[in-house]
N, C-alpha and C. Protein backbone atom coordinates (compact mmCIF):
# COMPACT_ATOMS: atom_id res chain seq x y z
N UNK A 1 43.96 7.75 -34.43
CA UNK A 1 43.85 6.48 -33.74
C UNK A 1 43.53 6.69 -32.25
N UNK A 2 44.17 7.25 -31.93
CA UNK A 2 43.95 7.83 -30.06
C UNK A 2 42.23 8.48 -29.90
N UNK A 3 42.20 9.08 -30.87
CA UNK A 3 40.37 9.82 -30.70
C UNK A 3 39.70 8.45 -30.69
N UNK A 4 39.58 7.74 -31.88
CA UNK A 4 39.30 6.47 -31.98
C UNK A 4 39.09 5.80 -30.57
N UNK A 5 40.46 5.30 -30.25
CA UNK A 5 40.40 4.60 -29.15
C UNK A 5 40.00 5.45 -27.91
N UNK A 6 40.13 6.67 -27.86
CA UNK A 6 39.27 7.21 -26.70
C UNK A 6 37.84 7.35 -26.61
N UNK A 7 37.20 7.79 -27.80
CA UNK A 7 35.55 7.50 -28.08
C UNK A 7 35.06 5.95 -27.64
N UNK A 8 35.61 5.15 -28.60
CA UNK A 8 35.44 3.63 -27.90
C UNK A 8 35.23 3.37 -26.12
N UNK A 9 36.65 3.81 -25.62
CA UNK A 9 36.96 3.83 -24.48
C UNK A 9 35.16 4.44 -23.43
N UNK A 10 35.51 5.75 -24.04
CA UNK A 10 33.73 6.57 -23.95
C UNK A 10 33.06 5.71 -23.69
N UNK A 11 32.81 5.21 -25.27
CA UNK A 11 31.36 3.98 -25.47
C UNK A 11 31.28 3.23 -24.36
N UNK A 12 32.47 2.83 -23.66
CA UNK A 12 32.40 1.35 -22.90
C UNK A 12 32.33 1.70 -21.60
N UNK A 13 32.22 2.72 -21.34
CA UNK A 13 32.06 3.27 -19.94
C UNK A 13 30.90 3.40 -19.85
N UNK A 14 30.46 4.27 -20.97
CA UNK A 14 28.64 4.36 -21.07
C UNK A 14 28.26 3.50 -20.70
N UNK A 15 28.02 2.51 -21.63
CA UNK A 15 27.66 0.85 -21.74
C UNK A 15 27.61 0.45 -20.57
N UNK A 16 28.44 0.22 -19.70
CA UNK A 16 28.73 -0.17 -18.31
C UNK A 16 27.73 0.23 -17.57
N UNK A 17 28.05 2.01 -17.54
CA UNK A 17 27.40 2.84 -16.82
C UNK A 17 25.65 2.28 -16.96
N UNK A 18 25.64 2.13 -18.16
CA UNK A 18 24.29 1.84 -18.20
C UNK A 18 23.41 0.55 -17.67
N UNK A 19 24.66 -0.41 -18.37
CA UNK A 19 24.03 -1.99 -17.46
C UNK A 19 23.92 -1.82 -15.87
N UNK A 20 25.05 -1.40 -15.32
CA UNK A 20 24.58 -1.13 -13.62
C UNK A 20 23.35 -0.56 -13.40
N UNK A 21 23.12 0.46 -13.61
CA UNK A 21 21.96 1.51 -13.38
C UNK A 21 20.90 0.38 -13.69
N UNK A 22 20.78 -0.56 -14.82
CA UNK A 22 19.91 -1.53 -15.13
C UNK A 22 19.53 -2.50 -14.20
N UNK A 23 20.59 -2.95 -13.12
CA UNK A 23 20.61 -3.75 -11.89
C UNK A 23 20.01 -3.35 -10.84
N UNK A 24 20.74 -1.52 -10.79
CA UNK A 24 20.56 -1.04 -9.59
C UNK A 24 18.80 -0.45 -9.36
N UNK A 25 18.46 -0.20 -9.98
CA UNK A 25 17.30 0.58 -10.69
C UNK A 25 16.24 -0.23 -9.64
N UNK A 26 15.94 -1.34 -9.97
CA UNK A 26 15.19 -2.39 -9.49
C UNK A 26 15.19 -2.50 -8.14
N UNK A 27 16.21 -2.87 -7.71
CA UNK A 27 16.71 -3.27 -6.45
C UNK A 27 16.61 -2.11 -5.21
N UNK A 28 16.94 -0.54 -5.58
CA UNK A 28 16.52 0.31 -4.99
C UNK A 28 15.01 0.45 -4.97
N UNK A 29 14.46 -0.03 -5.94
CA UNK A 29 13.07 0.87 -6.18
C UNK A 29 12.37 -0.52 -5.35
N UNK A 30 12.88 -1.40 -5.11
CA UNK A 30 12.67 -2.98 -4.19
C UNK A 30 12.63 -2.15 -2.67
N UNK A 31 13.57 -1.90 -2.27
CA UNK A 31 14.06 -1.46 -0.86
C UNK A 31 13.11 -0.18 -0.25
N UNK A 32 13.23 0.80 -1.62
CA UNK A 32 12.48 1.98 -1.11
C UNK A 32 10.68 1.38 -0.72
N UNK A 33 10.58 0.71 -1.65
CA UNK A 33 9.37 0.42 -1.04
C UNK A 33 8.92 -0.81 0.06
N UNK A 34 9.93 -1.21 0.24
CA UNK A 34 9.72 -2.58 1.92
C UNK A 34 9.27 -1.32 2.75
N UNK A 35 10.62 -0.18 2.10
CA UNK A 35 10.64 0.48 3.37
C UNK A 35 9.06 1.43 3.90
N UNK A 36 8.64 1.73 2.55
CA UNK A 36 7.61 2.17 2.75
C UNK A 36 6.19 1.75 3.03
N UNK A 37 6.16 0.26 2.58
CA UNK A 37 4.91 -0.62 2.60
C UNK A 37 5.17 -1.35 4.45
N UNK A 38 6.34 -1.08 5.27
CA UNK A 38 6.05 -1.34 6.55
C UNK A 38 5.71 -0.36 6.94
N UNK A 39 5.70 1.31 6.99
CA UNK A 39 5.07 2.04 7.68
C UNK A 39 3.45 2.28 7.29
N UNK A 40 2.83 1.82 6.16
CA UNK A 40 1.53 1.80 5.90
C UNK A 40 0.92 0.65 6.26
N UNK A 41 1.56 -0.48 6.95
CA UNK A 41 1.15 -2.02 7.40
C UNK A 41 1.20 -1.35 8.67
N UNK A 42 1.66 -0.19 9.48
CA UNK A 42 1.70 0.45 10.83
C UNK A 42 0.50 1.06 10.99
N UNK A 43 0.14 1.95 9.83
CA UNK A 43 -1.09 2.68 10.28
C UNK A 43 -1.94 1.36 10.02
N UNK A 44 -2.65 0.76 8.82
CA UNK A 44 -2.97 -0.33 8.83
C UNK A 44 -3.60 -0.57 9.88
N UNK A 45 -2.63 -1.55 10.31
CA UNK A 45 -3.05 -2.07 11.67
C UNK A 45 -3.70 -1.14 13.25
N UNK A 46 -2.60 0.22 13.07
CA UNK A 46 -3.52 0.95 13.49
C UNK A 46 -4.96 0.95 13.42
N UNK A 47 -5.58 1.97 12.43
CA UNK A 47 -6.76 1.89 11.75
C UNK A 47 -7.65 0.15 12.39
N UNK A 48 -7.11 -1.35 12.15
CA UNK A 48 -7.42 -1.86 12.35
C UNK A 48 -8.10 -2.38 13.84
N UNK A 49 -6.73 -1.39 14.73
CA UNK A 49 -7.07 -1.76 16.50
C UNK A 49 -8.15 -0.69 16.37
N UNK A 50 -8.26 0.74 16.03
CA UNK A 50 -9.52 1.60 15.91
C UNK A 50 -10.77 1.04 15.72
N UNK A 51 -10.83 0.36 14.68
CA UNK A 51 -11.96 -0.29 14.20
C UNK A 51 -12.64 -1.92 15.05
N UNK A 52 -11.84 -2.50 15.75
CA UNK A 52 -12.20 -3.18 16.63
C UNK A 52 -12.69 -2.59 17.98
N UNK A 53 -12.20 -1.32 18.46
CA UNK A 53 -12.87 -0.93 19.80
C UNK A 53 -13.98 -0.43 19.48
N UNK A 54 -14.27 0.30 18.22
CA UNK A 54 -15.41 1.26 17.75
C UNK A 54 -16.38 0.13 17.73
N UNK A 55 -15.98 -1.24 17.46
CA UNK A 55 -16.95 -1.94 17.15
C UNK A 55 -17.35 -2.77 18.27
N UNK A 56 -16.27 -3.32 19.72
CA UNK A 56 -16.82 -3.52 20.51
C UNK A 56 -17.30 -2.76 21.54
N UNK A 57 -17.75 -1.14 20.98
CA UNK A 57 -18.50 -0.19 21.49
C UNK A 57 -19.70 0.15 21.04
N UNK A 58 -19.75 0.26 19.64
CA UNK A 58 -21.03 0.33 19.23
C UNK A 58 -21.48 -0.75 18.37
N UNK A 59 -20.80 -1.89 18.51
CA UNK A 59 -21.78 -3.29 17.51
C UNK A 59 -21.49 -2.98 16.65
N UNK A 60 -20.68 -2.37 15.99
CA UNK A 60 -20.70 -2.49 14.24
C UNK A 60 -19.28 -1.81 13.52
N UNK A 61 -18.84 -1.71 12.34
CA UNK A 61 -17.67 -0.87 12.04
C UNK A 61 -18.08 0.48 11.92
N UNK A 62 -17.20 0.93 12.09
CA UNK A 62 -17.33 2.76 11.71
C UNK A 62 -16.89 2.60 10.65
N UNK A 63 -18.11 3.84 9.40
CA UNK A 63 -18.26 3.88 8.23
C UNK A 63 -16.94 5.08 7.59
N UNK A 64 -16.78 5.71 8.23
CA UNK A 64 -15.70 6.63 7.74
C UNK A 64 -14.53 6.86 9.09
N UNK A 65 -13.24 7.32 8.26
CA UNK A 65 -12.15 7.70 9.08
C UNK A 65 -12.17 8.56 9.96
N UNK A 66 -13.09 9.66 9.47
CA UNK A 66 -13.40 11.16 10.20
C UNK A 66 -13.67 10.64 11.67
N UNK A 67 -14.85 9.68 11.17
CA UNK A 67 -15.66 9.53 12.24
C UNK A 67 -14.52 8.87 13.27
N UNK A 68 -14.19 8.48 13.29
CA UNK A 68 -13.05 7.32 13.77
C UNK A 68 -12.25 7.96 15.03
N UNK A 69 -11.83 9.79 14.28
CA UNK A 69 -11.07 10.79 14.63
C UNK A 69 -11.69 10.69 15.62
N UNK A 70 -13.00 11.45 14.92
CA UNK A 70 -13.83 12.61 16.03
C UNK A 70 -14.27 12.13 17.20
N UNK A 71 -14.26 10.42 17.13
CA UNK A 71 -14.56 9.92 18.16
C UNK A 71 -13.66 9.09 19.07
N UNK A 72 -12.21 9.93 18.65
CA UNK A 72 -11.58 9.69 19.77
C UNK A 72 -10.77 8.28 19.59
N UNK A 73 -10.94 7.37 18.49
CA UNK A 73 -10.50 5.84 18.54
C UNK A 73 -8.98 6.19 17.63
N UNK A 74 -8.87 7.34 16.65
CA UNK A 74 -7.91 6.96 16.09
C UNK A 74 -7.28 8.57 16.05
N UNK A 75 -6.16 8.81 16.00
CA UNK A 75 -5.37 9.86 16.01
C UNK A 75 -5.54 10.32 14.21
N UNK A 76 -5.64 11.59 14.10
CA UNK A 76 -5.97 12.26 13.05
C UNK A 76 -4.85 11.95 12.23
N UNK A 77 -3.70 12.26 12.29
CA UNK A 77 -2.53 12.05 11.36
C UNK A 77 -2.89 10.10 10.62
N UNK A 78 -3.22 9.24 11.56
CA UNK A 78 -3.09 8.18 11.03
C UNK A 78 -4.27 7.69 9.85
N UNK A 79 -5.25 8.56 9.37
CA UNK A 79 -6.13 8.46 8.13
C UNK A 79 -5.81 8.46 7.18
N UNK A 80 -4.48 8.76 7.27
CA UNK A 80 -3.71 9.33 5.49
C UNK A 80 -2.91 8.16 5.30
N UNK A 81 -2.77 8.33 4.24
CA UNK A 81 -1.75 7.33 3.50
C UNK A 81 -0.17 8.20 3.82
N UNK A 82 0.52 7.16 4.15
CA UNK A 82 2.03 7.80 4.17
C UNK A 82 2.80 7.96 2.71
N UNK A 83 3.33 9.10 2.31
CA UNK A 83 4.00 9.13 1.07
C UNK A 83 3.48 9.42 -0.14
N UNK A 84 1.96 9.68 0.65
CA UNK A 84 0.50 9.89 -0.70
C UNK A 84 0.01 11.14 -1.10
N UNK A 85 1.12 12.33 -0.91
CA UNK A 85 0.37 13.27 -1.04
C UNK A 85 -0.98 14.21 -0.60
N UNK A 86 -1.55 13.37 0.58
CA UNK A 86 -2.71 14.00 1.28
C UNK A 86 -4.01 12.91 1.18
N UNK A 87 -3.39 11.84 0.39
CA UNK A 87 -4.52 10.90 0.52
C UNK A 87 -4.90 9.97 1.87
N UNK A 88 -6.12 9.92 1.62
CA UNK A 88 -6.78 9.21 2.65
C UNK A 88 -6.81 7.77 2.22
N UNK A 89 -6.75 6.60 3.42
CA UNK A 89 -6.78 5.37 3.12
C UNK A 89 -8.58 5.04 2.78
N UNK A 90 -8.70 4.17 2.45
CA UNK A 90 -10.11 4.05 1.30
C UNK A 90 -10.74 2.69 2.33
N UNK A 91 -11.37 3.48 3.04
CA UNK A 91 -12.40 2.69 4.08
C UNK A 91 -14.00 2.31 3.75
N UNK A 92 -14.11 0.64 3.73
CA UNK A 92 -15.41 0.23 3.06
C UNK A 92 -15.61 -0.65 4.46
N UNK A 93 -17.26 -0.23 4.70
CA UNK A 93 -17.84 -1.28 5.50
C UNK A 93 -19.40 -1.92 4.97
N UNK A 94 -19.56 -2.78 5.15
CA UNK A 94 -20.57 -3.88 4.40
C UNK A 94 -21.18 -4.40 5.31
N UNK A 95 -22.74 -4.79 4.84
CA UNK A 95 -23.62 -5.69 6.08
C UNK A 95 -23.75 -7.23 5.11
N UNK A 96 -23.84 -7.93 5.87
CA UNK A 96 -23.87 -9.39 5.05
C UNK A 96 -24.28 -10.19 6.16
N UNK A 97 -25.01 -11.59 5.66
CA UNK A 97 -25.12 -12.65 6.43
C UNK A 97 -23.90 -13.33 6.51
N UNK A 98 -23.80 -14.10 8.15
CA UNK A 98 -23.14 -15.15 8.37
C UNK A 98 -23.42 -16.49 8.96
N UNK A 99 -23.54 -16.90 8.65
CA UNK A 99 -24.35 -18.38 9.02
C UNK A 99 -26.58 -17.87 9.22
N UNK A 100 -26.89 -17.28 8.54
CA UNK A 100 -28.26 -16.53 8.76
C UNK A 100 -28.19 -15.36 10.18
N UNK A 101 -26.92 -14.92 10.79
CA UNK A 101 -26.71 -13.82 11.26
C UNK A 101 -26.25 -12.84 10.83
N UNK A 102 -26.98 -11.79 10.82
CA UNK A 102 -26.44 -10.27 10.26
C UNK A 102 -25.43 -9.88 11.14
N UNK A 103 -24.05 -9.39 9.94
CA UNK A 103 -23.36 -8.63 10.56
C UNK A 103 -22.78 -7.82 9.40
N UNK A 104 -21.20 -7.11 10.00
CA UNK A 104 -21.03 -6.12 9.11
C UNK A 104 -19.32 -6.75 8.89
N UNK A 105 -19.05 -6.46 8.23
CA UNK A 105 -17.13 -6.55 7.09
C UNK A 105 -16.86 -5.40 7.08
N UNK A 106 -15.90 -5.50 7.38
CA UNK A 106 -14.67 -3.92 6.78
C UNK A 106 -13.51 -4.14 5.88
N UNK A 107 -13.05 -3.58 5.39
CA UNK A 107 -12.15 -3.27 3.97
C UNK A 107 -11.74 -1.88 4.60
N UNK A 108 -9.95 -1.34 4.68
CA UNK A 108 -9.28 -0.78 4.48
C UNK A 108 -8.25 -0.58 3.61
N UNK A 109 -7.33 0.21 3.13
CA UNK A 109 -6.48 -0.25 2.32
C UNK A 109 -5.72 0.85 1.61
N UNK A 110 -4.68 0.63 0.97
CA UNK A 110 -3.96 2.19 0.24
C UNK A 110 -3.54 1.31 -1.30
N UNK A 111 -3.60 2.52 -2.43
CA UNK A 111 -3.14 1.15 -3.45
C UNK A 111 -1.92 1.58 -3.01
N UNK A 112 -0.87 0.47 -4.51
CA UNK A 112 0.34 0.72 -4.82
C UNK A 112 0.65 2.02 -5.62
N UNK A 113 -0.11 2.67 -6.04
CA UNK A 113 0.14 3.70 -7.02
C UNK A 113 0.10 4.79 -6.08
N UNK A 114 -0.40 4.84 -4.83
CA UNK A 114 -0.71 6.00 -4.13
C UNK A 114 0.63 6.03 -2.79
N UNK A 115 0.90 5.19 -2.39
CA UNK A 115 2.09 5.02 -1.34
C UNK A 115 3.23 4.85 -1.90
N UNK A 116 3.46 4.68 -3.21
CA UNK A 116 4.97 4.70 -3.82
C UNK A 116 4.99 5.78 -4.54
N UNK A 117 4.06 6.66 -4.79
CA UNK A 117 4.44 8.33 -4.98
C UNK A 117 5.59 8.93 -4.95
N UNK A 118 6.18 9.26 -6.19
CA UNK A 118 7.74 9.80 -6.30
C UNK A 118 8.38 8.56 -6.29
N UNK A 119 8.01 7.90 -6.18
CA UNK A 119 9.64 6.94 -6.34
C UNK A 119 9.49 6.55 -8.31
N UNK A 120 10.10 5.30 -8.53
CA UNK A 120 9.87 5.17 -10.17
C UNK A 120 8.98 4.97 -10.79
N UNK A 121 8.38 5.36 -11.49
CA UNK A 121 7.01 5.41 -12.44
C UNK A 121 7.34 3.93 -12.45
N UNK A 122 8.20 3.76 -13.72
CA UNK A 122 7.70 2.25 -14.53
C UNK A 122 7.62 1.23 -13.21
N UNK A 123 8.56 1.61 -12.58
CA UNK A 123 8.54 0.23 -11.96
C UNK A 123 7.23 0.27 -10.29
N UNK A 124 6.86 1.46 -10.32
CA UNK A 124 5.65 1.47 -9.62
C UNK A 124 4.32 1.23 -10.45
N UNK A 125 4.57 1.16 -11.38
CA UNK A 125 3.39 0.79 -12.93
C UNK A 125 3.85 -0.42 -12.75
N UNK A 126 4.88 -1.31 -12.86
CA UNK A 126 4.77 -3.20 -13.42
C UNK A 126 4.37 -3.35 -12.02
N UNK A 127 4.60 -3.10 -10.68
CA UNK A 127 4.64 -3.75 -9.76
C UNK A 127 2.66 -3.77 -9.42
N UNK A 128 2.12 -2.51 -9.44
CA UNK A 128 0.92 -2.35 -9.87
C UNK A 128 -0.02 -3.98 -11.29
N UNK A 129 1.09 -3.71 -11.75
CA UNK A 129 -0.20 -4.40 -12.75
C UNK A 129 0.68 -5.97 -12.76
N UNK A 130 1.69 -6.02 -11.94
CA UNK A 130 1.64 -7.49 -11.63
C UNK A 130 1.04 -8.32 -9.99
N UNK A 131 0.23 -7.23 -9.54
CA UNK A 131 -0.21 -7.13 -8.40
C UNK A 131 -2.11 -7.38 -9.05
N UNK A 132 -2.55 -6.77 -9.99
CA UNK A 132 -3.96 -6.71 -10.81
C UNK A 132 -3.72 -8.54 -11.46
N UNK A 133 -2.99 -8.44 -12.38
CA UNK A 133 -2.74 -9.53 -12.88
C UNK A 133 -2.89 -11.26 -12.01
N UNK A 134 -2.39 -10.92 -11.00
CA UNK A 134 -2.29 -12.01 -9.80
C UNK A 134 -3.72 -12.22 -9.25
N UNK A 135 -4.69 -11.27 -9.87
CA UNK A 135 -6.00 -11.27 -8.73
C UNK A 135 -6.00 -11.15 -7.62
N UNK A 136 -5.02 -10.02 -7.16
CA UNK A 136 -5.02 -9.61 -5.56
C UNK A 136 -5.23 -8.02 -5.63
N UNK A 137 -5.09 -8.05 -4.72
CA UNK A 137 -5.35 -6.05 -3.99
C UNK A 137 -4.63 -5.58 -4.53
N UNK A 138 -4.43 -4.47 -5.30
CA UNK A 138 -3.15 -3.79 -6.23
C UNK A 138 -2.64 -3.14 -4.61
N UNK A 139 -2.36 -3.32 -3.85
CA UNK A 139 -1.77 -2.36 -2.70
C UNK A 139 -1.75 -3.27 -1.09
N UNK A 140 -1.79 -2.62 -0.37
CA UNK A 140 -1.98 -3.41 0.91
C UNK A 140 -3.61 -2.64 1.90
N UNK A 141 -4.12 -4.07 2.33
CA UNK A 141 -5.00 -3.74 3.10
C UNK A 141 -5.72 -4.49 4.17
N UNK A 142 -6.54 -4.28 5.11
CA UNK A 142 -6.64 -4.80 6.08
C UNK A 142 -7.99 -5.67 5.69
N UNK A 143 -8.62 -6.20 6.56
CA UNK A 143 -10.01 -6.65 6.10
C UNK A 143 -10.51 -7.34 4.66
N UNK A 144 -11.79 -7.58 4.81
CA UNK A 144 -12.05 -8.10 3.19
C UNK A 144 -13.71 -8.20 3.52
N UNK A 145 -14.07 -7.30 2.95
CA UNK A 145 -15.64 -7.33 2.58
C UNK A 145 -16.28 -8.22 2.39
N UNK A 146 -15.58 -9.05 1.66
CA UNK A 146 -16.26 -10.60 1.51
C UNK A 146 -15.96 -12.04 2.52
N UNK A 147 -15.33 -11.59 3.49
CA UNK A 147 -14.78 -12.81 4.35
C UNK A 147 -15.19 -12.27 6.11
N UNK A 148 -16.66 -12.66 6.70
CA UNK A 148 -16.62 -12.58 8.16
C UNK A 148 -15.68 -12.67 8.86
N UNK A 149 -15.31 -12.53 9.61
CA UNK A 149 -14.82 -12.80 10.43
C UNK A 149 -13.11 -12.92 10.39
N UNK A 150 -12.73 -11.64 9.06
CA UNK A 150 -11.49 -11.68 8.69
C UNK A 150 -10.89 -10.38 9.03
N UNK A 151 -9.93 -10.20 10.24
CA UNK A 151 -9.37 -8.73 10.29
C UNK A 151 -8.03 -8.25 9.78
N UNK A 152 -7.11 -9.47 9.30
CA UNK A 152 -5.62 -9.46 8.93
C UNK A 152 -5.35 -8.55 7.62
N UNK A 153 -4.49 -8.52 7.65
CA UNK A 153 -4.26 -7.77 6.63
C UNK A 153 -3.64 -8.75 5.27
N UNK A 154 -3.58 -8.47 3.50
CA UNK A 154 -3.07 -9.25 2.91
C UNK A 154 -1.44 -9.61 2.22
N UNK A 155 -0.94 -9.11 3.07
CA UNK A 155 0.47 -9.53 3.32
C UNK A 155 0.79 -10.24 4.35
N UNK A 156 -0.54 -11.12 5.35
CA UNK A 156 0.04 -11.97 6.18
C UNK A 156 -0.03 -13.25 5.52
């Protein structure tokens, strides 16, 4: 009877043990990444003040990060994605009309799969594909290729 009631006892600790972890799971993997999606809204915007002087220097966006470096507008460390393993943020610039004036759009950006690196798979996978699902940017980024005259980023 005592084994009995101590196995049980077992079971219900498990059980427990397990529903918390079920609460907690989320809620950390919530936090770890505020924490991490404000220091990539830092370079971000970085990258973003870069790309406005480059452009009220030479008329247009700068097409790559390198270039960005080499010319002095942006500090080398800030090209990478934070927490990404060595990745670089994914810089697009575009020529388009605006009102029958040519100009150019920029697009910066890091996904979600690349800045939450190491933290929880699944829940860096749902947050990912409820980010696709929504018809938005799976990640955070500055600019938008398709909108003149747009430099914010899409978490404002």
């Amino acid at each position: 009877m005592k084994l009995r009631n101590g196995l049980l006892a077992l079971l219900v600790a498990v059980m427990a043990a397990l529903c918390v972890a079920s609460v907690v799971r989320p809620m950390r993997f919530s936090q770890q990444r505020a924490e991490r999606e404000t220091v990539v809204k830092q370079r971000l915007k970085a990258i973003g003040e870069a790309q406005e002087r480059y452009r009220k220097e030479k008329g247009t966006y700068c097409p790559t990060l390198r270039e960005l470096v080499g010319g002095g507008f942006l500090a080398d460390s800030l090209r990478m994605i934070p927490f990404a393993d060595g990745k670089e943020f994914r810089l697009q610039v575009s020529a388009m009309e605006n009102e029958g004036e040519p100009m150019t759009t920029m697009e910066c950006g890091a996904l979600l799969t690349d800045y939450l690196t190491g933290l929880d798979a699944q829940e860096t996978e749902r947050a990912a594909r409820q980010a696709e699902e929504a018809g938005g940017y799976p990640g955070l980024r500055i600019g938008d290729l398709n909108r003149p005259n747009y430099y914010g980023g899409n978490w404002e």
